[in-house]
C-alpha atoms as a PDB file:
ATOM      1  CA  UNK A   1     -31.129  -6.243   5.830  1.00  0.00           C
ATOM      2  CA  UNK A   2     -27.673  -7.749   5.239  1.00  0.00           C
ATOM      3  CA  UNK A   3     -25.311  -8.367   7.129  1.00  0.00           C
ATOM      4  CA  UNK A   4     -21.788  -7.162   5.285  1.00  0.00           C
ATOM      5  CA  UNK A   5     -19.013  -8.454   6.599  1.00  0.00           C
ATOM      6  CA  UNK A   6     -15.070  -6.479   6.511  1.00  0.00           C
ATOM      7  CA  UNK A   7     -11.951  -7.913   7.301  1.00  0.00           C
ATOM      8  CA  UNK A   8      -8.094  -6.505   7.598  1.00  0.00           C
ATOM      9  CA  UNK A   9      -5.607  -8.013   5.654  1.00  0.00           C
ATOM     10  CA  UNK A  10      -1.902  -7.923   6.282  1.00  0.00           C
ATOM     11  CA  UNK A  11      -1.276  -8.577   2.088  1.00  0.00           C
ATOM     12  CA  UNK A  12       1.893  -9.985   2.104  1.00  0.00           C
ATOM     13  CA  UNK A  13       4.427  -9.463  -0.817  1.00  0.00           C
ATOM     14  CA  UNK A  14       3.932 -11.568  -4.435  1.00  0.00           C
ATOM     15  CA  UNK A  15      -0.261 -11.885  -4.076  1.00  0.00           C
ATOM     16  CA  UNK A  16      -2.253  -9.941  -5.996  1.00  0.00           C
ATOM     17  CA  UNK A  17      -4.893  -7.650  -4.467  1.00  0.00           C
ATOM     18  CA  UNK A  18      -7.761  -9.235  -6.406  1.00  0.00           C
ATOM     19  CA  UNK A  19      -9.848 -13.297  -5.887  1.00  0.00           C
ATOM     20  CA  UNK A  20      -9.510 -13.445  -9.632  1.00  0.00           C
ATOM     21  CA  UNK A  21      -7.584 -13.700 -12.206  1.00  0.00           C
ATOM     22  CA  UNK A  22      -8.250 -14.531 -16.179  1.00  0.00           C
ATOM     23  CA  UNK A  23      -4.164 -14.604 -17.455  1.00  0.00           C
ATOM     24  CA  UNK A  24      -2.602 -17.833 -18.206  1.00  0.00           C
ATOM     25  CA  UNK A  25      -0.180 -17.567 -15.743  1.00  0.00           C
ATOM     26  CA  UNK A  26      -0.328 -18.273 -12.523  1.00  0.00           C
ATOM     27  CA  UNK A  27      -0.717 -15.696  -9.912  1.00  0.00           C
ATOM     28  CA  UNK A  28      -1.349 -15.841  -5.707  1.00  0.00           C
ATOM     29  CA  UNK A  29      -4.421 -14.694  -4.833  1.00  0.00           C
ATOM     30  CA  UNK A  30      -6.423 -13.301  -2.119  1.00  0.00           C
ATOM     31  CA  UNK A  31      -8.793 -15.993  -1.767  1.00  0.00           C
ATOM     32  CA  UNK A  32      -5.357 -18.560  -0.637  1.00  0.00           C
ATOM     33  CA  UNK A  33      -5.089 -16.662   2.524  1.00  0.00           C
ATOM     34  CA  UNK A  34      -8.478 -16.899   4.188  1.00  0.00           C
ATOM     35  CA  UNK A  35     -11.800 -18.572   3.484  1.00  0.00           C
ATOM     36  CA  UNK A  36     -13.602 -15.285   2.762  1.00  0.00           C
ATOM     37  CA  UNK A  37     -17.282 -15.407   2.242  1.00  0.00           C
ATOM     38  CA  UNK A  38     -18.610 -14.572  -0.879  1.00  0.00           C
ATOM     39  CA  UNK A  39     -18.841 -11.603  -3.134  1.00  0.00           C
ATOM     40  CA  UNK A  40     -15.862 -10.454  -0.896  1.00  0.00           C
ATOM     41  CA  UNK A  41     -14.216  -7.379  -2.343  1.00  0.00           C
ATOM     42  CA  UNK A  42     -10.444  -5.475  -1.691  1.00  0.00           C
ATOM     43  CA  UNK A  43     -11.030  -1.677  -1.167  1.00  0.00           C
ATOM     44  CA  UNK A  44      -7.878  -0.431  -3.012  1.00  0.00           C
ATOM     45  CA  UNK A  45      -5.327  -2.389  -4.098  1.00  0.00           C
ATOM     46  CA  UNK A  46      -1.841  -2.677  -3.376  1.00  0.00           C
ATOM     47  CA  UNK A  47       0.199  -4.051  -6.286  1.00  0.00           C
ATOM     48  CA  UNK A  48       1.849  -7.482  -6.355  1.00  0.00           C
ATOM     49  CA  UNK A  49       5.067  -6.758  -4.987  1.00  0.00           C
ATOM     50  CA  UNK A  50       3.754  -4.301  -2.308  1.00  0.00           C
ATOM     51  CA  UNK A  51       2.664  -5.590   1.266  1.00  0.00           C
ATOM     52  CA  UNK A  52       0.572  -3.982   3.774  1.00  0.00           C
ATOM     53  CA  UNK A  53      -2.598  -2.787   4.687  1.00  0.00           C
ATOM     54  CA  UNK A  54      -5.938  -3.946   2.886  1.00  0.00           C
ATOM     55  CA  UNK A  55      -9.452  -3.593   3.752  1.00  0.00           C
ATOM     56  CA  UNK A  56     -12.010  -6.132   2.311  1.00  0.00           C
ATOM     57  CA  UNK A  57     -15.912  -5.963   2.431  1.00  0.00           C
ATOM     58  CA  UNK A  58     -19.173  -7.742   1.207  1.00  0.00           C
ATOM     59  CA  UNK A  59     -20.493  -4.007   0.943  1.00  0.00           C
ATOM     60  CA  UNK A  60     -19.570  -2.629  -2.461  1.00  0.00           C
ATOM     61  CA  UNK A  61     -20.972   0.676  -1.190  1.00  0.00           C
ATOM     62  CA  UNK A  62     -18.306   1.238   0.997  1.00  0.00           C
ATOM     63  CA  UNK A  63     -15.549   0.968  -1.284  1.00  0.00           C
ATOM     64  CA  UNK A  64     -16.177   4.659  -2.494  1.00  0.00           C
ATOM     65  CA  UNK A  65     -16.006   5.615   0.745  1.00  0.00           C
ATOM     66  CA  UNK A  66     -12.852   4.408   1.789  1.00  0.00           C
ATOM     67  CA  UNK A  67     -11.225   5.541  -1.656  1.00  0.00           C
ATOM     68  CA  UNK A  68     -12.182   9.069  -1.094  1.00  0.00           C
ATOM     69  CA  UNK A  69     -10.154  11.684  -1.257  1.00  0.00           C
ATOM     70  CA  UNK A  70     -10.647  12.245   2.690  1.00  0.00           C
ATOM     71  CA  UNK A  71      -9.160   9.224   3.861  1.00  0.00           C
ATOM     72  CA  UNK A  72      -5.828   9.058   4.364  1.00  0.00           C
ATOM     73  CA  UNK A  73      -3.703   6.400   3.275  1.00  0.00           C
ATOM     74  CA  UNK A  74       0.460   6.178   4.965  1.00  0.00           C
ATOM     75  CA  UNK A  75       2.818   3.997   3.133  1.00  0.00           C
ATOM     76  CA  UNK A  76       6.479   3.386   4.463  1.00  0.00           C
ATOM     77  CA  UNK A  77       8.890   3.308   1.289  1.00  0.00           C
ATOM     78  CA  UNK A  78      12.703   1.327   1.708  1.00  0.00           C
ATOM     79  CA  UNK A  79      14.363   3.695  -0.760  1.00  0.00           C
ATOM     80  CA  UNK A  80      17.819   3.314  -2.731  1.00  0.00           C
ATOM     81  CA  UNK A  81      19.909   5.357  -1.080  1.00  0.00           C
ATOM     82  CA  UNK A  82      19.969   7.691   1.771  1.00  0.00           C
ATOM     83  CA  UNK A  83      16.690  10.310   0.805  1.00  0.00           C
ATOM     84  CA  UNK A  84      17.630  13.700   1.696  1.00  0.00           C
ATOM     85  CA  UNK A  85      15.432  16.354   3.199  1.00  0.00           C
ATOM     86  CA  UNK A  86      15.647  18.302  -0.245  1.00  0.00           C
ATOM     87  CA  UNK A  87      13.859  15.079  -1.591  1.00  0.00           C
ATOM     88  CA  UNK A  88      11.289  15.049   1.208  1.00  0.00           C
ATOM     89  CA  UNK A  89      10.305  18.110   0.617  1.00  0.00           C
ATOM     90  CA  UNK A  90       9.497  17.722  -3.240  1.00  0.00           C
ATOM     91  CA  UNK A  91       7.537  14.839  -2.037  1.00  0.00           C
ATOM     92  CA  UNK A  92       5.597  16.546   0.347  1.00  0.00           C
ATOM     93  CA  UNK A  93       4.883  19.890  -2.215  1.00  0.00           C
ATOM     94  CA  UNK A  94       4.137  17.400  -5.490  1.00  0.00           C
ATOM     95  CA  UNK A  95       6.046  15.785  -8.265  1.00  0.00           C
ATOM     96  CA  UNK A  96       5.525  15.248 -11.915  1.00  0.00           C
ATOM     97  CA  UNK A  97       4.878  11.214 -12.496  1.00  0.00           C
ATOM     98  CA  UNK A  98       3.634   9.562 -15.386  1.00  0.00           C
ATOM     99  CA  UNK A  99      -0.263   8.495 -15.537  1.00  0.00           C
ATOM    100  CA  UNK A 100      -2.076   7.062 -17.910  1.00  0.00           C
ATOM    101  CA  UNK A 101       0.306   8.107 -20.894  1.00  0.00           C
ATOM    102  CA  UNK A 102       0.835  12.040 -19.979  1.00  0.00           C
ATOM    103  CA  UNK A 103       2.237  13.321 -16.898  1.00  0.00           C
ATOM    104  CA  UNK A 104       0.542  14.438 -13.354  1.00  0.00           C
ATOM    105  CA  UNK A 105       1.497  16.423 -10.663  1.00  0.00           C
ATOM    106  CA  UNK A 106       0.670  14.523  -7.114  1.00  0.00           C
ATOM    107  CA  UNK A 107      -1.183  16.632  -4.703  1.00  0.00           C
ATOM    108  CA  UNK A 108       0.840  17.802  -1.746  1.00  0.00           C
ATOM    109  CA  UNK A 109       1.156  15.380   1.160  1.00  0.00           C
ATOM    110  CA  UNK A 110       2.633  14.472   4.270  1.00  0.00           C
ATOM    111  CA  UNK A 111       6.525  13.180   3.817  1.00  0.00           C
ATOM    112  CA  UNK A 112       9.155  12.594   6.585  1.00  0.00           C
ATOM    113  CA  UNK A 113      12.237  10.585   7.199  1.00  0.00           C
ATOM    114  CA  UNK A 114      11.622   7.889   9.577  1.00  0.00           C
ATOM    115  CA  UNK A 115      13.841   4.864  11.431  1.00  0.00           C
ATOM    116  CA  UNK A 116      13.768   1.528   9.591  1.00  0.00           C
ATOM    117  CA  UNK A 117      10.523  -0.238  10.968  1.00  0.00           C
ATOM    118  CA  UNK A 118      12.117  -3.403  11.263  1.00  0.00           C
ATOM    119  CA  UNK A 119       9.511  -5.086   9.471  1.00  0.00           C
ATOM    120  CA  UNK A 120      10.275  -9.066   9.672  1.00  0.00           C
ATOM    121  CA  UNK A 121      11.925 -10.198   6.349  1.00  0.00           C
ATOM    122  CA  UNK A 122       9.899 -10.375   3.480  1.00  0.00           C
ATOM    123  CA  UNK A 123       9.822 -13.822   1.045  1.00  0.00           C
ATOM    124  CA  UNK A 124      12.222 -12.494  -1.731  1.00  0.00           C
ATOM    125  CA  UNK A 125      15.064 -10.947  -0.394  1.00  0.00           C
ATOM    126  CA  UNK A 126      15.306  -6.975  -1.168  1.00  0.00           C
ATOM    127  CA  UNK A 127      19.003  -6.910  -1.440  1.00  0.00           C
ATOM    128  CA  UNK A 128      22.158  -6.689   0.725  1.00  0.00           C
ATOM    129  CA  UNK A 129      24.266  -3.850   1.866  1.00  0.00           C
ATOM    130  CA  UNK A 130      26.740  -5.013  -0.695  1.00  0.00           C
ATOM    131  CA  UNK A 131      24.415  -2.974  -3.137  1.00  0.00           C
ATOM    132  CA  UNK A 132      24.500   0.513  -0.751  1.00  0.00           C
ATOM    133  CA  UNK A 133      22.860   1.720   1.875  1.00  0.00           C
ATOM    134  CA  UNK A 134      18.790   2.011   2.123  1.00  0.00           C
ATOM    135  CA  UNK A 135      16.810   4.325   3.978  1.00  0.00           C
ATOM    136  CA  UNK A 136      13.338   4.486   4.639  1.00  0.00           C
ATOM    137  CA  UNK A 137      10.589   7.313   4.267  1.00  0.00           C
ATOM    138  CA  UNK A 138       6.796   7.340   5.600  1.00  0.00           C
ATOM    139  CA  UNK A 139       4.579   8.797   2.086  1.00  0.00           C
ATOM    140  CA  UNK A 140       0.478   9.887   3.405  1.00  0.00           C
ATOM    141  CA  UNK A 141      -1.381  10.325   0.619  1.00  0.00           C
ATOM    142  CA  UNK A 142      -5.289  11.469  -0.254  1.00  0.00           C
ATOM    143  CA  UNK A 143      -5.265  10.346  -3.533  1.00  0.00           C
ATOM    144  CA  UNK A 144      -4.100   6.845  -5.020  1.00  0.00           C
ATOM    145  CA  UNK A 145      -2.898   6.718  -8.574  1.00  0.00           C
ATOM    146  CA  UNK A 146      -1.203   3.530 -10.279  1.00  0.00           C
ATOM    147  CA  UNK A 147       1.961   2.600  -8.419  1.00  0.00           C
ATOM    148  CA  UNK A 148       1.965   6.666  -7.303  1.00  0.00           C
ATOM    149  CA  UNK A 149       4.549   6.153  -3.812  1.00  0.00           C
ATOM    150  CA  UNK A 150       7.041   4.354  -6.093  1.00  0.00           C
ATOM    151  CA  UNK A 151       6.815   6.973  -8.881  1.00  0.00           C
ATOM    152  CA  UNK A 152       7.203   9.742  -6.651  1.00  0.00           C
ATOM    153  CA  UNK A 153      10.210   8.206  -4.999  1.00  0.00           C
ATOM    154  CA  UNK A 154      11.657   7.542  -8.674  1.00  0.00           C
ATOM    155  CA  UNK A 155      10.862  10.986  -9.566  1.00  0.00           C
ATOM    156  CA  UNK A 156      12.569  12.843  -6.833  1.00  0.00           C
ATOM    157  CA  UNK A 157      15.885   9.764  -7.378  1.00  0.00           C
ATOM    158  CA  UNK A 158      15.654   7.337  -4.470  1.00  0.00           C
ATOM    159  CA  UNK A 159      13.874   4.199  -6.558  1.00  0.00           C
ATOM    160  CA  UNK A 160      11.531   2.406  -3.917  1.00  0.00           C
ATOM    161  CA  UNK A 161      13.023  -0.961  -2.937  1.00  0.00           C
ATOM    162  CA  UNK A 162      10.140  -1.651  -0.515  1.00  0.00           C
ATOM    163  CA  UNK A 163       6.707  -0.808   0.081  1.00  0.00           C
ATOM    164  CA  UNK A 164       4.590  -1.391   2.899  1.00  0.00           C
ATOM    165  CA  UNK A 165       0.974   0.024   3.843  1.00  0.00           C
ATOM    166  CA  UNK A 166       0.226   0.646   7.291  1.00  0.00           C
ATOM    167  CA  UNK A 167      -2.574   2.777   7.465  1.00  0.00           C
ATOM    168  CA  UNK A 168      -6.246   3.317   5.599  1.00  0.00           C
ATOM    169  CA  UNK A 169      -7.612   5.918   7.652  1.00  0.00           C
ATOM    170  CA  UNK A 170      -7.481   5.066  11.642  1.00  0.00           C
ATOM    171  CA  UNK A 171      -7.070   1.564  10.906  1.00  0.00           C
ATOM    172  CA  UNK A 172      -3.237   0.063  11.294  1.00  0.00           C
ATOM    173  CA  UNK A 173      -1.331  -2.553  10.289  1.00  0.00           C
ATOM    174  CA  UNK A 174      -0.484  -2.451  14.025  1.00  0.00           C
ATOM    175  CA  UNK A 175       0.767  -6.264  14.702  1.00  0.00           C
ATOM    176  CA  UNK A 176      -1.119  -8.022  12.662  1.00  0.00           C
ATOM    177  CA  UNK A 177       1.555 -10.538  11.095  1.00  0.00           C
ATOM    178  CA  UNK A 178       2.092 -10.984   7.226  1.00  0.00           C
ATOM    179  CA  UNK A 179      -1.136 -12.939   5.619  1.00  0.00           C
ATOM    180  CA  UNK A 180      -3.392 -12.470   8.504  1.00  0.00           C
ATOM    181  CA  UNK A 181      -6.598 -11.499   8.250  1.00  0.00           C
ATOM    182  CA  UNK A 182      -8.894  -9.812  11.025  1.00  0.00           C
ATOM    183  CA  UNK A 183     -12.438  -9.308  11.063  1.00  0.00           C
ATOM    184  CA  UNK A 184     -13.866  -6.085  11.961  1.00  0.00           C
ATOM    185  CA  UNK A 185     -17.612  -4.729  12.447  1.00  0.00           C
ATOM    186  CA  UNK A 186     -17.458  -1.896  10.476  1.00  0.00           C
ATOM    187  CA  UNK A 187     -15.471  -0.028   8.247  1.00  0.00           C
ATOM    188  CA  UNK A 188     -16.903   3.548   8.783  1.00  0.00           C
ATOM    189  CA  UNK A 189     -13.908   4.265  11.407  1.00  0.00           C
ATOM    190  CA  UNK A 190     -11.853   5.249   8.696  1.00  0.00           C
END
């Protein structure tokens, strides 16, 4: 039998969510932040200039699980602007985005207003207050379409300026600091 490993992963803002990659340029990857054994694998991703949450495996098999459509994934969006509840609740009833060329409707979700997290300061500077006030919103989703929180937020007219992950199911980003990594025993908790 093998023995899979998993790890959590604090991905912190500029890396991509991936141990490879084929373009010229040159890109941070996964593999800089931890010696991860082989044939190591993100479950999701979370795009380059997102942060957050990740779950990695040797177990390919699990991947499928923890992309279903019953696990739960909670993003906290910095948004242009101050959202208003009007806004929160389009989020949380479904908006049209763009996907793949035509346009989809997200499936309802969970959307509230929350207090700024106070999330330590990222590596590239957001903006300052010069540029208007931010506010933040906490986005759980089911499903996971490309770059889906920051369309939504687009779509209902408070443009995401940050985006963090904190939860994949009952697993948190808790306190685990930017770039660390944690090994866990299994990732069936979700």
């Amino acid at each position: 039998m093998i023995n899979h490993r998993h790890f959590l992963l604090h991905k912190p803002y500029g890396y991509l969510s991936q141990f490879v990659y084929e373009l010229k340029r040159t890109k941070k990857l996964l593999g800089e932040l931890h010696d991860f054994p082989p044939g190591t694998m993100a479950i999701g991703r979370l795009d380059e200039d997102s942060e957050g949450l990740l779950i990695l495996t040797t177990d390919g098999k699990m991947s499928e699980v923890v992309r279903s459509k019953n696990v739960e994934k909670e993003y906290y969006a910095q948004v242009d602007g101050i959202i208003t509840q009007e806004a929160v609740e389009q989020l949380q009833n479904g908006v049209l985005i763009g996907f793949k060329g035509t346009k989809y409707k997200t499936k309802k979700c969970q959307a509230k207003l929350i207090d700024d997290p106070n999330f330590p300061l990222r590596s590239q500077k957001i903006r300052d207050e010069r540029h208007g006030p931010t506010s933040w919103v906490s986005i759980t989703l089911t499903e996971g379409k490309f770059r889906q929180v920051r369309k939504m937020t687009s779509a209902v007219g408070f443009p995401t300026l940050r985006l963090v992950r904190v939860r994949i199911g009952n697993f948190h980003l808790s306190d685990l600091q930017s770039g660390e990594v944690k090994e866990i025993d299994s990732v069936l908790g979700v």
